[in-house]
Protein backbone atom coordinates (compact mmCIF):
# COMPACT_ATOMS: atom_id res chain seq x y z
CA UNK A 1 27.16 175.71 86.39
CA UNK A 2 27.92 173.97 82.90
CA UNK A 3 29.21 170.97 81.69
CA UNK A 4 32.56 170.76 81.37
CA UNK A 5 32.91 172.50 84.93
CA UNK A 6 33.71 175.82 84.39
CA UNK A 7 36.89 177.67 86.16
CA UNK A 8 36.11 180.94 87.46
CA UNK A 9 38.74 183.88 87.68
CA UNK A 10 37.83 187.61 89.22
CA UNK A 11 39.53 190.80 87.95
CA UNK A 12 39.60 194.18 88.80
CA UNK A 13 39.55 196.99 86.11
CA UNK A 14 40.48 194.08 83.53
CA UNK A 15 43.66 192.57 85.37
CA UNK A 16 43.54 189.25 86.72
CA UNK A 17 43.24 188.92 90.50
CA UNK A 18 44.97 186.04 92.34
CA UNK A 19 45.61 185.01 96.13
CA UNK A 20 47.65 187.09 98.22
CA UNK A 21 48.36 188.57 101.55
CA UNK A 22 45.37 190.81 101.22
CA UNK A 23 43.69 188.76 98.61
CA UNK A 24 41.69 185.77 98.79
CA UNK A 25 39.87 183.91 96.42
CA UNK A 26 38.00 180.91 97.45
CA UNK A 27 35.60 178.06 95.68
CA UNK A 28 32.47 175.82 97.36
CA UNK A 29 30.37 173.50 94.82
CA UNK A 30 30.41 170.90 91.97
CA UNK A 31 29.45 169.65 88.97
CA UNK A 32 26.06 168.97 90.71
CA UNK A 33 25.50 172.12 92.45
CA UNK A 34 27.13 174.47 90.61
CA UNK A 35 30.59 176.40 91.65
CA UNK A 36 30.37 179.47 94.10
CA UNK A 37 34.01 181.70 94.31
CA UNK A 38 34.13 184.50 96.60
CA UNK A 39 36.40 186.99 96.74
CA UNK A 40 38.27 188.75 99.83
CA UNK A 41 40.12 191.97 99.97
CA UNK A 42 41.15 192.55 103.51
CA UNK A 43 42.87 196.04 104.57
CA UNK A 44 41.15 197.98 101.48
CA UNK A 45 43.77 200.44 100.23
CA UNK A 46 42.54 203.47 97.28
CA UNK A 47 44.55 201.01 95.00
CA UNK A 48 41.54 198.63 95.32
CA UNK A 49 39.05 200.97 94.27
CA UNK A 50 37.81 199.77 90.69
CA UNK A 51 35.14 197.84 88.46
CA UNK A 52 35.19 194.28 89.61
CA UNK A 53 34.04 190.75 87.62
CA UNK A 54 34.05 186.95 87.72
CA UNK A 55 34.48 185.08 84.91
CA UNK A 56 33.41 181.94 84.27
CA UNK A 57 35.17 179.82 81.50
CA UNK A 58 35.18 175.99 80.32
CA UNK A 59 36.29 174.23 77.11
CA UNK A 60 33.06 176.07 75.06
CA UNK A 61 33.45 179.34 75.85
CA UNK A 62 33.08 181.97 78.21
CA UNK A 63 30.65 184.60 80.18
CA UNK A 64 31.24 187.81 82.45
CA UNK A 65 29.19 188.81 85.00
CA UNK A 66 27.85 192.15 86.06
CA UNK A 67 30.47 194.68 86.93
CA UNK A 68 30.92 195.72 90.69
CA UNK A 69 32.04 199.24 91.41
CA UNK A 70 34.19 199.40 94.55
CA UNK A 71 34.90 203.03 96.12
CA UNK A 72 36.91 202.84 98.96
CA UNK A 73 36.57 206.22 101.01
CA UNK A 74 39.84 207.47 101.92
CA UNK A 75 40.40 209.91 105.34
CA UNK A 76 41.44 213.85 104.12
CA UNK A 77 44.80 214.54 104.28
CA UNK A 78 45.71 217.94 104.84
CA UNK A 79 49.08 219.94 104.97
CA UNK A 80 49.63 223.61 105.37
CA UNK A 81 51.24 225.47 102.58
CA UNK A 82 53.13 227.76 104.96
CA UNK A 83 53.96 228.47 108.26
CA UNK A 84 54.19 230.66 110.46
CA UNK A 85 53.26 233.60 108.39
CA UNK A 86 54.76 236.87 109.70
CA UNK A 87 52.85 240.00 108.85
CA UNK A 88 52.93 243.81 109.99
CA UNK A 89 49.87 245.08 112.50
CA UNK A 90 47.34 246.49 110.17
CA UNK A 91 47.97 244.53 106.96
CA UNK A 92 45.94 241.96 105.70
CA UNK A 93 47.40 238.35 106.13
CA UNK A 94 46.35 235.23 103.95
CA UNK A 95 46.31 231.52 105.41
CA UNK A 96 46.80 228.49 103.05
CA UNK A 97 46.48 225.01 103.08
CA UNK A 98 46.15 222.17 100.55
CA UNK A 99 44.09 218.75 100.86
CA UNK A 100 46.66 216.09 99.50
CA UNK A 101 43.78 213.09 99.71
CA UNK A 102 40.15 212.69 99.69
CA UNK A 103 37.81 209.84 98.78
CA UNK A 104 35.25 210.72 98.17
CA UNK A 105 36.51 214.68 97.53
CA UNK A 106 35.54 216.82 100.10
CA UNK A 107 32.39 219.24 99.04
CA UNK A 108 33.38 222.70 99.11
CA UNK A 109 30.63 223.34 101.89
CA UNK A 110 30.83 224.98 105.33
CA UNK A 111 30.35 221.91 106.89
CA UNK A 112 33.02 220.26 105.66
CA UNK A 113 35.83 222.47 105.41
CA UNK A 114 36.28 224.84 108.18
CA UNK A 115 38.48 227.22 109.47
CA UNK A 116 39.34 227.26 113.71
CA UNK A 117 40.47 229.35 116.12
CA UNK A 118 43.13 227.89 118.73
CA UNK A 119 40.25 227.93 121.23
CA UNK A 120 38.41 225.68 118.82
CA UNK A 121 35.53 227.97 117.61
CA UNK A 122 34.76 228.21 113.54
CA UNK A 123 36.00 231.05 111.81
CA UNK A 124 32.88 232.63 109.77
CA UNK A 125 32.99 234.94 106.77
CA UNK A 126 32.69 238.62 108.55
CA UNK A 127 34.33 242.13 107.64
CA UNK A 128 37.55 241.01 108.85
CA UNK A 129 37.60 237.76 107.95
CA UNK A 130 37.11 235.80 104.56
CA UNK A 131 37.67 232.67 102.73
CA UNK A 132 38.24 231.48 99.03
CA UNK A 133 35.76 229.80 96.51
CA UNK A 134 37.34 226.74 98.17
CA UNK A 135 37.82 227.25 101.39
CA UNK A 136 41.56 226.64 101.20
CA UNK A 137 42.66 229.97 102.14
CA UNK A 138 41.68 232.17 104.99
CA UNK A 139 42.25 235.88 105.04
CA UNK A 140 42.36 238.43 107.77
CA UNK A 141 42.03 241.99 107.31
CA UNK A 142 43.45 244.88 109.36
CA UNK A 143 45.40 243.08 111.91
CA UNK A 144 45.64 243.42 114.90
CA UNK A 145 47.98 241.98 117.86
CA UNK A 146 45.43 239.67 118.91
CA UNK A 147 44.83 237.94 115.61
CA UNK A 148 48.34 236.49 116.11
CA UNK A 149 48.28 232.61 117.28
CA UNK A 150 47.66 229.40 115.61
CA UNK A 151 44.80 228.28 113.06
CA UNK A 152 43.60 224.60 112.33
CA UNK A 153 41.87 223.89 108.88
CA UNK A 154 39.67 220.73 109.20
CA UNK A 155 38.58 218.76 105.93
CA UNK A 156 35.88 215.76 106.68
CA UNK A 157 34.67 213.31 104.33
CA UNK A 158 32.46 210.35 104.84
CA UNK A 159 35.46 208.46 105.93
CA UNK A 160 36.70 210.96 108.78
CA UNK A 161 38.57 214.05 109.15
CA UNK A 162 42.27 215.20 108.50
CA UNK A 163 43.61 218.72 109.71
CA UNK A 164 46.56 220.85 109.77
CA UNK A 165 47.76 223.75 111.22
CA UNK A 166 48.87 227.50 110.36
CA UNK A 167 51.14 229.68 113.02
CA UNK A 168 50.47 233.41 112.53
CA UNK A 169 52.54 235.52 114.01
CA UNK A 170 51.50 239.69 113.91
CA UNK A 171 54.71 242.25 114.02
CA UNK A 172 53.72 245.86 115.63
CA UNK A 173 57.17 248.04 115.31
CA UNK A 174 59.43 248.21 112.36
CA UNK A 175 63.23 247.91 113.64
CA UNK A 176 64.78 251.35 113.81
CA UNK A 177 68.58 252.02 114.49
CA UNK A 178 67.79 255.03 117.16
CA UNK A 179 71.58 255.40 118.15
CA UNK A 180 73.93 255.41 115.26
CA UNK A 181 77.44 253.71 115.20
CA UNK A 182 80.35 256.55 115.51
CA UNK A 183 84.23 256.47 115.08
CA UNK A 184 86.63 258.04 117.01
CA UNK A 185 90.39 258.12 116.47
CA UNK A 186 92.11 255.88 118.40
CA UNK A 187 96.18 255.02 119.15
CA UNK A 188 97.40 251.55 118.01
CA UNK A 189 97.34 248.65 120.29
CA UNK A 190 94.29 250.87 121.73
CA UNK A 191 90.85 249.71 122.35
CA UNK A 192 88.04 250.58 120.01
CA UNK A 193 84.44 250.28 121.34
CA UNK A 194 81.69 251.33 119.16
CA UNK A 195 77.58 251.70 120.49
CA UNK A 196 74.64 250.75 118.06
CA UNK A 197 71.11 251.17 119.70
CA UNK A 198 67.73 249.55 118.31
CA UNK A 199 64.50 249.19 118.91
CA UNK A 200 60.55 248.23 117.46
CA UNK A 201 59.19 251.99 117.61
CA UNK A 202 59.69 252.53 113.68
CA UNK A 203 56.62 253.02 110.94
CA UNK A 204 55.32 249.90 109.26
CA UNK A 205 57.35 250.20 105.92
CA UNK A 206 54.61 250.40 102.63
């Protein structure tokens, strides 16, 4: 209220907000009862996110009001760092992911980051199996066949969850040539057929 009528403008984190497609800044009132503006941000991006004011300003000066702190939570997004992984039977093989976006961040707590087999059922910490201070990388000890298959990493935040997806994939033999190539004279314009036999049976190479 005032006299002269005051115009009031709104900004966010100092820069001056005006009507747009997402945007929309409307006025009730007058001189008698005072002017109301509201202010509309539909489809909230992370962009919005910010300290928010009206300001109210006629021929004699001006005032600011209180600042308003918008957060707008933002879904995890999470992406593997690798995959498939391919490691020998026995070694130890290390699973990594990354979150990309999270708003709020996600706390580095059991119960929102977690590790899954394909079946669905959390990964815990054992003798086998650990994780990192953060929970972005999961590694498995003494492998075995049956460790191979694929491994989801879910991150959850207050405004949902985002998850991705690691393909491990467990090799038991070493390739071996078992037959070796030989050469045997042969007359021009003959026919030359050489053997070479493989096969998985070989030592894990250290």
């Amino acid at each position: 209220t005032g006299h002269p009528q005051p115009t009031i403008t709104w900004k966010r984190n100092a820069n001056t907000l005006s009507n747009s497609s997402r945007i929309r800044i409307s006025e009730t009132g007058n001189a008698t009862t005072g002017r109301m503006s509201s202010l509309m941000v539909a489809s909230t991006v992370a962009g919005d996110a910010g300290n928010y004011v009206c300001k109210a300003t006629n021929s004699r000066g001006n005032t600011t009001s209180n600042t308003v702190t918008l957060v707008v939570q933002v879904t995890p997004s999470v992406a593997a760092i690798s995959s498939p992984v391919v490691v020998w039977k026995g070694r130890t093989a290390t699973l990594y992911v990354n979150i990309t976006a999270a708003i709020p961040s996600v706390a580095v707590s059991a119960s929102n980051r977690q590790w899954k087999f394909s079946n669905g059922s959390v990964i815990t910490a054992d003798s086998r199996f650990s994780f990192s201070s953060d929970r972005l990388a999961l590694s498995i000890s003494v492998l075995t066949l049956a460790d191979g298959g694929t491994y989801t990493f879910q991150a959850t935040n207050a405004a949902g969850s985002g998850a991705a997806t690691v393909t491990l994939t467990v090799n038991e033999g070493f390739p071996i040539i078992a037959q070796q190539p030989m050469f045997n004279a042969v007359n021009e314009t003959g026919t030359l057929v050489v053997t070479c036999k493989a096969n998985a049976s070989g030592a894990d190479p250290k």
